[in-house]
C-alpha atoms as a PDB file:
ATOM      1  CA  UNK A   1     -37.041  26.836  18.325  1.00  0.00           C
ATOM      2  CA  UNK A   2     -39.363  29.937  17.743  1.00  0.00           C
ATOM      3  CA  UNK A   3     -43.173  29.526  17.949  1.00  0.00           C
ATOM      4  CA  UNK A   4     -44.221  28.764  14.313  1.00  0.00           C
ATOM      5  CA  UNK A   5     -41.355  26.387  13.060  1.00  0.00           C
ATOM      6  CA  UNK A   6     -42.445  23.186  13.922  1.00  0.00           C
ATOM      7  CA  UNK A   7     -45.733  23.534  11.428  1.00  0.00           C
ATOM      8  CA  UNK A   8     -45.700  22.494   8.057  1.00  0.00           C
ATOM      9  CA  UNK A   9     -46.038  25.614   5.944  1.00  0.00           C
ATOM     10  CA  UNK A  10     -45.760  25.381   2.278  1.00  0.00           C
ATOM     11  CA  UNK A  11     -45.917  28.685  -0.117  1.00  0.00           C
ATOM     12  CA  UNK A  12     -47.745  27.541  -3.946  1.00  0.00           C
ATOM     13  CA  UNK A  13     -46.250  29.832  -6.457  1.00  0.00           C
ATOM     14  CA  UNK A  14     -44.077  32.893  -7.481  1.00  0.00           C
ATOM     15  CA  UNK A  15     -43.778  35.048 -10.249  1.00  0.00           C
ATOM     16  CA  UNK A  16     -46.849  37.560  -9.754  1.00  0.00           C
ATOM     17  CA  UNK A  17     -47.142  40.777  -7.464  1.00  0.00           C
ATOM     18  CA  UNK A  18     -49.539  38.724  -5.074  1.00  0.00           C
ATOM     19  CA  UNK A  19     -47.446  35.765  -4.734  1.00  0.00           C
ATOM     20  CA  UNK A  20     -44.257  38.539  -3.770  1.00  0.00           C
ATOM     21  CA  UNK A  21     -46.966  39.493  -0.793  1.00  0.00           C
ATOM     22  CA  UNK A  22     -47.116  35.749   0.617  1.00  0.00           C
ATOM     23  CA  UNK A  23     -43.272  35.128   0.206  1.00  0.00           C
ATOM     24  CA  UNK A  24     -42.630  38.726   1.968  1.00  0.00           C
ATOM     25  CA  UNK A  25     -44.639  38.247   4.882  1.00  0.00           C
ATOM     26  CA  UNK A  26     -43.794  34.751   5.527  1.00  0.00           C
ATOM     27  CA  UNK A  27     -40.230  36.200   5.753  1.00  0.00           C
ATOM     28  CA  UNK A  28     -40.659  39.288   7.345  1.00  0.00           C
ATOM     29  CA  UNK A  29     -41.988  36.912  10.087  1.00  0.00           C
ATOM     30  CA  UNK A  30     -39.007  35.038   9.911  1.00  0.00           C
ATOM     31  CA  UNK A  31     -41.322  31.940   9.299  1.00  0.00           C
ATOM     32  CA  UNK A  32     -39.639  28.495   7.816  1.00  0.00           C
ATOM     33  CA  UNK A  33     -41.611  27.457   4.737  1.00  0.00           C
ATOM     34  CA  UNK A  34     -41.074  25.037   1.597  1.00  0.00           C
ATOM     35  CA  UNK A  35     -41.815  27.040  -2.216  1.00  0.00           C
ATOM     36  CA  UNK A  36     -43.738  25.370  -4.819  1.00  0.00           C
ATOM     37  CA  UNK A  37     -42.397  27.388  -7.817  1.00  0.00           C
ATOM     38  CA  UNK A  38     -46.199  27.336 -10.193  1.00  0.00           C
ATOM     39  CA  UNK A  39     -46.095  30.100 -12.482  1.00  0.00           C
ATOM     40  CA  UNK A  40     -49.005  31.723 -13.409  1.00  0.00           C
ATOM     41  CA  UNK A  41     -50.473  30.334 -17.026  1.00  0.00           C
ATOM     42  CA  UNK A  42     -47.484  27.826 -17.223  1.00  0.00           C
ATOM     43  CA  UNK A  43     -48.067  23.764 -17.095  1.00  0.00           C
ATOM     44  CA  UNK A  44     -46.868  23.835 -13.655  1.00  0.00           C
ATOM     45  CA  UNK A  45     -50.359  25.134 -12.615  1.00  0.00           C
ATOM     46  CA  UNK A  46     -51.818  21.328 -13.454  1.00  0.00           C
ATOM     47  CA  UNK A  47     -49.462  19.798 -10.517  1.00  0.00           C
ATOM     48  CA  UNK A  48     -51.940  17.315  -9.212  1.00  0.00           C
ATOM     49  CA  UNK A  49     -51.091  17.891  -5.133  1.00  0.00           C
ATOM     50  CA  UNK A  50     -51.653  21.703  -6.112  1.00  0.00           C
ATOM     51  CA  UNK A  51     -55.532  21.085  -7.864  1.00  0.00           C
ATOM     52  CA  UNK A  52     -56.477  18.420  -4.915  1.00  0.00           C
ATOM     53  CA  UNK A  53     -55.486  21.061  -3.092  1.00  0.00           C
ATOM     54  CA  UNK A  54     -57.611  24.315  -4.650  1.00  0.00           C
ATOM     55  CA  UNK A  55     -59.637  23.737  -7.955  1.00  0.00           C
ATOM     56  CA  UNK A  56     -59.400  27.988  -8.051  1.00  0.00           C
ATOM     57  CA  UNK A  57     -55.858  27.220  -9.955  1.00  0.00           C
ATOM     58  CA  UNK A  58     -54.826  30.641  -8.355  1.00  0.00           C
ATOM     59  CA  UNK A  59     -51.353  31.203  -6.780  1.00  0.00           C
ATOM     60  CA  UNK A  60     -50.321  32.418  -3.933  1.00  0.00           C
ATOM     61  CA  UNK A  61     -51.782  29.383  -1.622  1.00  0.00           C
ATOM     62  CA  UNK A  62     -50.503  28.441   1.733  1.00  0.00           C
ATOM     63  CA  UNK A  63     -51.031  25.236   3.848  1.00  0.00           C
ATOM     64  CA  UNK A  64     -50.523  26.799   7.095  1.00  0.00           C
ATOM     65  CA  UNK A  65     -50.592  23.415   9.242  1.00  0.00           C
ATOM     66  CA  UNK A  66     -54.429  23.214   9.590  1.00  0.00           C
ATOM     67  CA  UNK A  67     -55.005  26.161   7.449  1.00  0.00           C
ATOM     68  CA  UNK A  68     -55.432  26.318   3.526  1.00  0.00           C
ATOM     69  CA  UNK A  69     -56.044  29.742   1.791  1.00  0.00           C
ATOM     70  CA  UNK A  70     -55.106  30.969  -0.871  1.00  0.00           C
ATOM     71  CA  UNK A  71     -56.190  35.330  -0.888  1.00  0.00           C
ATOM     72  CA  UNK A  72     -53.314  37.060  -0.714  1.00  0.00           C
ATOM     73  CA  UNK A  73     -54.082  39.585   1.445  1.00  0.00           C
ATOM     74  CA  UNK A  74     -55.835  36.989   3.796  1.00  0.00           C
ATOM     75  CA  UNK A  75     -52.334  35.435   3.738  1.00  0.00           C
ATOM     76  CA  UNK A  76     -50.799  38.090   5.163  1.00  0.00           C
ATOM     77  CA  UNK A  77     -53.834  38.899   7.481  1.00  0.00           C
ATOM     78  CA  UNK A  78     -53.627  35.589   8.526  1.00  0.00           C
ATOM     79  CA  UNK A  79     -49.788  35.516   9.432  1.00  0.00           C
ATOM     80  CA  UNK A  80     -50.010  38.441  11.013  1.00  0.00           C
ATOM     81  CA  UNK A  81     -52.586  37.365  13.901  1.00  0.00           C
ATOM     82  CA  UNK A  82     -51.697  33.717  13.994  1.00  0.00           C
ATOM     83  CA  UNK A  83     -47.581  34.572  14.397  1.00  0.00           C
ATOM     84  CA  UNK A  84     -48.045  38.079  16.543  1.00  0.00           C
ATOM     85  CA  UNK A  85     -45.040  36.787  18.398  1.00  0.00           C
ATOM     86  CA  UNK A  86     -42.676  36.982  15.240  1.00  0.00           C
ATOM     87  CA  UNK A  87     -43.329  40.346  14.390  1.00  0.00           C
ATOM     88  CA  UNK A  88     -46.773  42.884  14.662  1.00  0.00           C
ATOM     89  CA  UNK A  89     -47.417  43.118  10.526  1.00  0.00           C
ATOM     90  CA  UNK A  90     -51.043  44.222  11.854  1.00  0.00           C
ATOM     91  CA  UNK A  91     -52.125  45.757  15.210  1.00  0.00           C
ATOM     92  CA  UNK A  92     -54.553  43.873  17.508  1.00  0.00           C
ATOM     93  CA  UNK A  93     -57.767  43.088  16.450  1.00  0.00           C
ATOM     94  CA  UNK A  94     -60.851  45.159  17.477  1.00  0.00           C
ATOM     95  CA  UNK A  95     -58.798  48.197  18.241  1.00  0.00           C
ATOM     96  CA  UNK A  96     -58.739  51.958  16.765  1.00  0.00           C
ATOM     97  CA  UNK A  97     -55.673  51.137  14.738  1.00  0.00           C
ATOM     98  CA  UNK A  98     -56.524  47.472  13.967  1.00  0.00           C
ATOM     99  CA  UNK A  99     -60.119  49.648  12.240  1.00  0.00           C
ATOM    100  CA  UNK A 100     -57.810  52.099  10.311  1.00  0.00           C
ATOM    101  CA  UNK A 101     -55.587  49.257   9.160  1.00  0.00           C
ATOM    102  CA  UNK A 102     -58.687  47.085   7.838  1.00  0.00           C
ATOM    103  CA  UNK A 103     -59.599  50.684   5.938  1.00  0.00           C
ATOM    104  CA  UNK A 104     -55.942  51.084   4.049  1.00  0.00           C
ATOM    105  CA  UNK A 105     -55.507  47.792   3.619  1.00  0.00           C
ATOM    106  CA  UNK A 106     -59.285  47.214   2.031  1.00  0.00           C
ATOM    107  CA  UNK A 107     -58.773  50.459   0.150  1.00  0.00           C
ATOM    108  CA  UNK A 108     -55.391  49.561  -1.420  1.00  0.00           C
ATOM    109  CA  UNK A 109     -57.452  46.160  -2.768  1.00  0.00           C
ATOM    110  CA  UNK A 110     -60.221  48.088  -4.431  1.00  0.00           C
ATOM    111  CA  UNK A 111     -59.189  50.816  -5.398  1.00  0.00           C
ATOM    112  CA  UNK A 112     -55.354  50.052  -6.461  1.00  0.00           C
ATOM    113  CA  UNK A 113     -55.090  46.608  -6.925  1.00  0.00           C
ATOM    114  CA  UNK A 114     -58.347  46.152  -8.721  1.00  0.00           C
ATOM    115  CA  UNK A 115     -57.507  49.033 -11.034  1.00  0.00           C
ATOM    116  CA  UNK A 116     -54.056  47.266 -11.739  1.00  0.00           C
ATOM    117  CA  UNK A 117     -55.574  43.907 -12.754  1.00  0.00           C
ATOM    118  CA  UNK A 118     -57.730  45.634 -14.963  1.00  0.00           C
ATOM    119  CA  UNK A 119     -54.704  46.512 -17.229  1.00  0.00           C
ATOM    120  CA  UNK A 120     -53.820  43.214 -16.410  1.00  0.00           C
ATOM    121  CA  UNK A 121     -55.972  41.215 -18.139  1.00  0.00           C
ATOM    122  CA  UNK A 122     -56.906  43.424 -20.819  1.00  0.00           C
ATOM    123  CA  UNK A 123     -53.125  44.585 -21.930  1.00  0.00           C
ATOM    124  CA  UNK A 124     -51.289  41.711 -20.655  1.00  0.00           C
ATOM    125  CA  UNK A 125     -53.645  38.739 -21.374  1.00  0.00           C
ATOM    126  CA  UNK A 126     -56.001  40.311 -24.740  1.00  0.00           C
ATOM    127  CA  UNK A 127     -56.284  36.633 -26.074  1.00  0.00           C
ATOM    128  CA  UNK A 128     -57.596  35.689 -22.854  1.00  0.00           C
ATOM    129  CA  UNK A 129     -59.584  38.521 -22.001  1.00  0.00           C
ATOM    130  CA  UNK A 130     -60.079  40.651 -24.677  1.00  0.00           C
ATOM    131  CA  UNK A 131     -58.977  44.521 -25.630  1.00  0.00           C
ATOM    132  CA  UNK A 132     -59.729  47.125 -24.047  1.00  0.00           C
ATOM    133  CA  UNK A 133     -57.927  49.953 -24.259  1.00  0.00           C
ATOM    134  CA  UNK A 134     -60.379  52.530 -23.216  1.00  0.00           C
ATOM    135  CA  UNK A 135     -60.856  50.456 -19.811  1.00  0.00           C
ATOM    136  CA  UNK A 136     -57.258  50.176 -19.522  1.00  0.00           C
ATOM    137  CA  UNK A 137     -56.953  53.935 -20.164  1.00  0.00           C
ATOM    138  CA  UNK A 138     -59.470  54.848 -17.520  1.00  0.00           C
ATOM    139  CA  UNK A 139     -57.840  52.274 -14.864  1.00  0.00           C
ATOM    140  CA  UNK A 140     -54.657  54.079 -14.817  1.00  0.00           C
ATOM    141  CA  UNK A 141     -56.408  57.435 -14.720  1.00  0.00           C
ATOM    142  CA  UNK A 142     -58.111  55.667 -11.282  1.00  0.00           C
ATOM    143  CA  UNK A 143     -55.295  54.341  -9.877  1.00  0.00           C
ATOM    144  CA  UNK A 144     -53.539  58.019  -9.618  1.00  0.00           C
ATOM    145  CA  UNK A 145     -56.084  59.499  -8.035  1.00  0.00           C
ATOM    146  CA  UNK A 146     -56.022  56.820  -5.569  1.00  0.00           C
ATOM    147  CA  UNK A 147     -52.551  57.300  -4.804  1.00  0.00           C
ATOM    148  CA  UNK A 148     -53.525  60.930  -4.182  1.00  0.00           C
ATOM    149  CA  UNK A 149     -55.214  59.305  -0.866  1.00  0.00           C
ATOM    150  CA  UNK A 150     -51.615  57.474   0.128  1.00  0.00           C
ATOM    151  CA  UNK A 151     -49.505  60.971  -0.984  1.00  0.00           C
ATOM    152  CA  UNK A 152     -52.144  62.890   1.719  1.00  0.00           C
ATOM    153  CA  UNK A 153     -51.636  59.998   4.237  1.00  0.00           C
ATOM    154  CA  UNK A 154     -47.968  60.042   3.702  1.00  0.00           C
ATOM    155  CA  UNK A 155     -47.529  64.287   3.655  1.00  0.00           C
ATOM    156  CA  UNK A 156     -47.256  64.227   7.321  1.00  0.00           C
ATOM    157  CA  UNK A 157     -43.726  62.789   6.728  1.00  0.00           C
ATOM    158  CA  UNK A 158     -44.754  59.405   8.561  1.00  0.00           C
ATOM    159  CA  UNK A 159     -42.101  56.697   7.530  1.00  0.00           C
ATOM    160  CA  UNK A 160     -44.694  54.151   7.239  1.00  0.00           C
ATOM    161  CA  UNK A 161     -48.715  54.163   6.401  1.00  0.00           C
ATOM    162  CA  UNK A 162     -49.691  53.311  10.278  1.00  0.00           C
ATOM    163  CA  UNK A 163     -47.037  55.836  11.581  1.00  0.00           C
ATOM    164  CA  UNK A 164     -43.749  54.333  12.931  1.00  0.00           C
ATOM    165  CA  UNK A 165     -44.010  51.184  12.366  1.00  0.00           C
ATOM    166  CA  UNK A 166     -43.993  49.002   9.322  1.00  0.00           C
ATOM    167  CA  UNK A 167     -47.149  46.825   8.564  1.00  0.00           C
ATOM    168  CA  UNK A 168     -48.742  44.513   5.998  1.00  0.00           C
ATOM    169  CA  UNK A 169     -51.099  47.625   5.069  1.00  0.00           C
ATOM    170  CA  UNK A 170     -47.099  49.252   3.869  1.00  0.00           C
ATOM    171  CA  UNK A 171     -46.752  45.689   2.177  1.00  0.00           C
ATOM    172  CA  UNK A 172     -49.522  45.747  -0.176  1.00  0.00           C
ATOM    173  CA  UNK A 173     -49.193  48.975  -0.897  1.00  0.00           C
ATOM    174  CA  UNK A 174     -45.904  48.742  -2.017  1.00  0.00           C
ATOM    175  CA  UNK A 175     -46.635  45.841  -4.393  1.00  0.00           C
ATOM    176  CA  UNK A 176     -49.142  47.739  -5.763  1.00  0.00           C
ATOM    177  CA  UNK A 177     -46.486  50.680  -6.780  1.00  0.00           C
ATOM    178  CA  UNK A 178     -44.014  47.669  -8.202  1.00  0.00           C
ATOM    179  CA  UNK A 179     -47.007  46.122 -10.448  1.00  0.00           C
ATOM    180  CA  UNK A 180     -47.756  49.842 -11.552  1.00  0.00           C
ATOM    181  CA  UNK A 181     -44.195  49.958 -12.300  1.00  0.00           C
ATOM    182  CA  UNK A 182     -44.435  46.610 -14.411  1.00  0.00           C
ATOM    183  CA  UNK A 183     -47.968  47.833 -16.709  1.00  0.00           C
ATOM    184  CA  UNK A 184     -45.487  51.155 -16.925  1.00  0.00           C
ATOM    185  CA  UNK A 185     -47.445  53.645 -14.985  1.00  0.00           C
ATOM    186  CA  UNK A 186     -44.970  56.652 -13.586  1.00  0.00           C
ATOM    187  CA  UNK A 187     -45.644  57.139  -9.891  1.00  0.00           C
ATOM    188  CA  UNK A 188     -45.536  60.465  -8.016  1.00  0.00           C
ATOM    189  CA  UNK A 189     -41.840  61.536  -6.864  1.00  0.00           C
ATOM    190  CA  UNK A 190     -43.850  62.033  -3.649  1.00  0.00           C
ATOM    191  CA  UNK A 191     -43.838  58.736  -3.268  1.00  0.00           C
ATOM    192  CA  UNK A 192     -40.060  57.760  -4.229  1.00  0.00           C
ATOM    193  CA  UNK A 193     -38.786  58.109  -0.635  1.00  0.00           C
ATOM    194  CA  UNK A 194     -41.054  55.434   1.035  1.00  0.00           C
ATOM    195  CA  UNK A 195     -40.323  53.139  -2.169  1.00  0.00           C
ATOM    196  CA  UNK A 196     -36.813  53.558  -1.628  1.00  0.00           C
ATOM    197  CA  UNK A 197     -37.409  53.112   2.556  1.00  0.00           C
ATOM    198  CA  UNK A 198     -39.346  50.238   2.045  1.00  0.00           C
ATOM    199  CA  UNK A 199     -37.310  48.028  -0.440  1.00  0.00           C
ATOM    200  CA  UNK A 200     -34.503  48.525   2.161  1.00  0.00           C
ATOM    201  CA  UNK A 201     -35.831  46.158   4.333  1.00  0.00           C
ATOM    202  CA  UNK A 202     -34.058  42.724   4.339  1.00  0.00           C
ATOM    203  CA  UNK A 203     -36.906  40.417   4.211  1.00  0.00           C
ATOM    204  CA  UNK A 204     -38.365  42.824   1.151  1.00  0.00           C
ATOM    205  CA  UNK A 205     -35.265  41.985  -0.701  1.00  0.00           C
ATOM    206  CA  UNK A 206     -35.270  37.999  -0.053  1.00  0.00           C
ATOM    207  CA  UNK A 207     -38.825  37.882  -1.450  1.00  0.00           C
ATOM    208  CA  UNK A 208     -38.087  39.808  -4.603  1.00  0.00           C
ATOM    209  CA  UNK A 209     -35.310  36.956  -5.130  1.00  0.00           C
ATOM    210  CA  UNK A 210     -37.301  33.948  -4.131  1.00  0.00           C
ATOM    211  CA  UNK A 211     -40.829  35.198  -6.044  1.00  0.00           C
ATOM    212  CA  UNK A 212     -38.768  35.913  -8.963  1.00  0.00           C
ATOM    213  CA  UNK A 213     -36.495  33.388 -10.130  1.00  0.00           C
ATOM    214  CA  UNK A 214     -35.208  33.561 -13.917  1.00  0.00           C
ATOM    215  CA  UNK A 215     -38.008  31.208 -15.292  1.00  0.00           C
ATOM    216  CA  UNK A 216     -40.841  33.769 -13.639  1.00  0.00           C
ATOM    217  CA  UNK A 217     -39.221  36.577 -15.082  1.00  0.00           C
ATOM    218  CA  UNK A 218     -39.022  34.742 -18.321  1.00  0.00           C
ATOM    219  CA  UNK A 219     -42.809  33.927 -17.960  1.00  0.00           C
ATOM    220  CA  UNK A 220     -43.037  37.611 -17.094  1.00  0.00           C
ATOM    221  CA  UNK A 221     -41.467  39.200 -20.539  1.00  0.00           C
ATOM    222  CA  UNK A 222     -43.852  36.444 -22.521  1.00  0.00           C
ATOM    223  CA  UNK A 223     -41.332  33.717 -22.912  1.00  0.00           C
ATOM    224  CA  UNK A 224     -42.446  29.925 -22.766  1.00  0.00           C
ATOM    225  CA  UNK A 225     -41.902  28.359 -19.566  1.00  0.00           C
ATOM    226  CA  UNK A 226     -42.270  24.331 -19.445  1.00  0.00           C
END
């Protein structure tokens, strides 16, 4: 038995470009872990072991043996450090690289994904949120130009963000570009060869199946889900 298997790990929900982040890292790790299926904005989200669990009725959540958290980012952060001997998704903390890692990684949340759930909740959820369509106009504007600063990283011909080797900071990114897909947002041919690199990886493809099942995708096009 590998280091990591005996703990209880259990992944709350699918369906959503963050939850794909949990479910990919956990597997990328080759980590053993039960799904809870919640879909966003579905009835599922009042499961009663879910809300004693987090009254922030967000998904992804993990119960990580003694840890509870449920960022996704700080999922995969997490994972990364506490399972180093699975896989290096990060480098080692309070290095160089581990400094320009926290930089991508923090600049792919607030400046991509930010930008991204700004169409989100004003295109995709108007009764909720409201229109907008001049913030939603500006937000994909933004979230270009930020991808300019991944196309300059990337010109060097590097196969991955960090270089060589793949990382969670290539993760997020990368469900950033499928969510800009999703609000239809048409992303740089520049960028089409690390996509295609990228979703070649086996564990990539066993989240996309497991986070989206035919009820997410359902909940996904607007369909009810019970």
């Amino acid at each position: 038995m590998k280091p990591g298997d005996a703990a209880r790990r259990v992944l709350w929900g699918v369906g959503t470009p963050r939850t794909l982040r949990a479910h990919w890292a956990l597997l990328e790790l080759g980590l053993l872990y039960e799904t809870r299926p919640l879909i966003p904005r579905t009835p599922r989200m009042r499961d009663p072991e879910f809300l004693r669990l987090t009254r922030r009725g967000k998904v992804p959540f993990l119960e990580d043996g003694d840890v509870a958290i449920g960022e996704s980012a700080a999922i995969a952060f997490h994972l990364a450090d506490r399972y180093r001997d699975r896989g290096h998704l990060a480098p080692e903390p309070a290095t160089a690289e581990r400094a320009v890692f926290d930089d991508l990684c923090l600049f792919i949340l607030t400046e991509l994904d930010a930008a991204l759930y700004i169409i989100r909740r004003h295109e995709g959820l108007p009764a909720v949120y409201g229109e907008a369509p001049a913030a939603c106009s500006a937000a994909r504007a933004y979230f270009l130009r930020g991808l300019g600063e991944v196309e300059r990283r990337l010109a060097d011909g590097r196969p991955h963000l960090l270089g060589d080797a793949f990382s969670a900071a290539d993760l997020l990114l990368i469900t950033c570009l499928a969510w800009a897909r999703l609000v239809a947002i048409e992303l740089p041919e520049s960028l089409a060869g690390y996509c295609e690199r990228i979703h070649q990886r086996a564990a990539f493809g066993r989240a996309v199946r497991v986070n989206f099942p035919p009820e997410a995708v359902a909940a996904l096009r607007g369909e009810p889900i019970s």
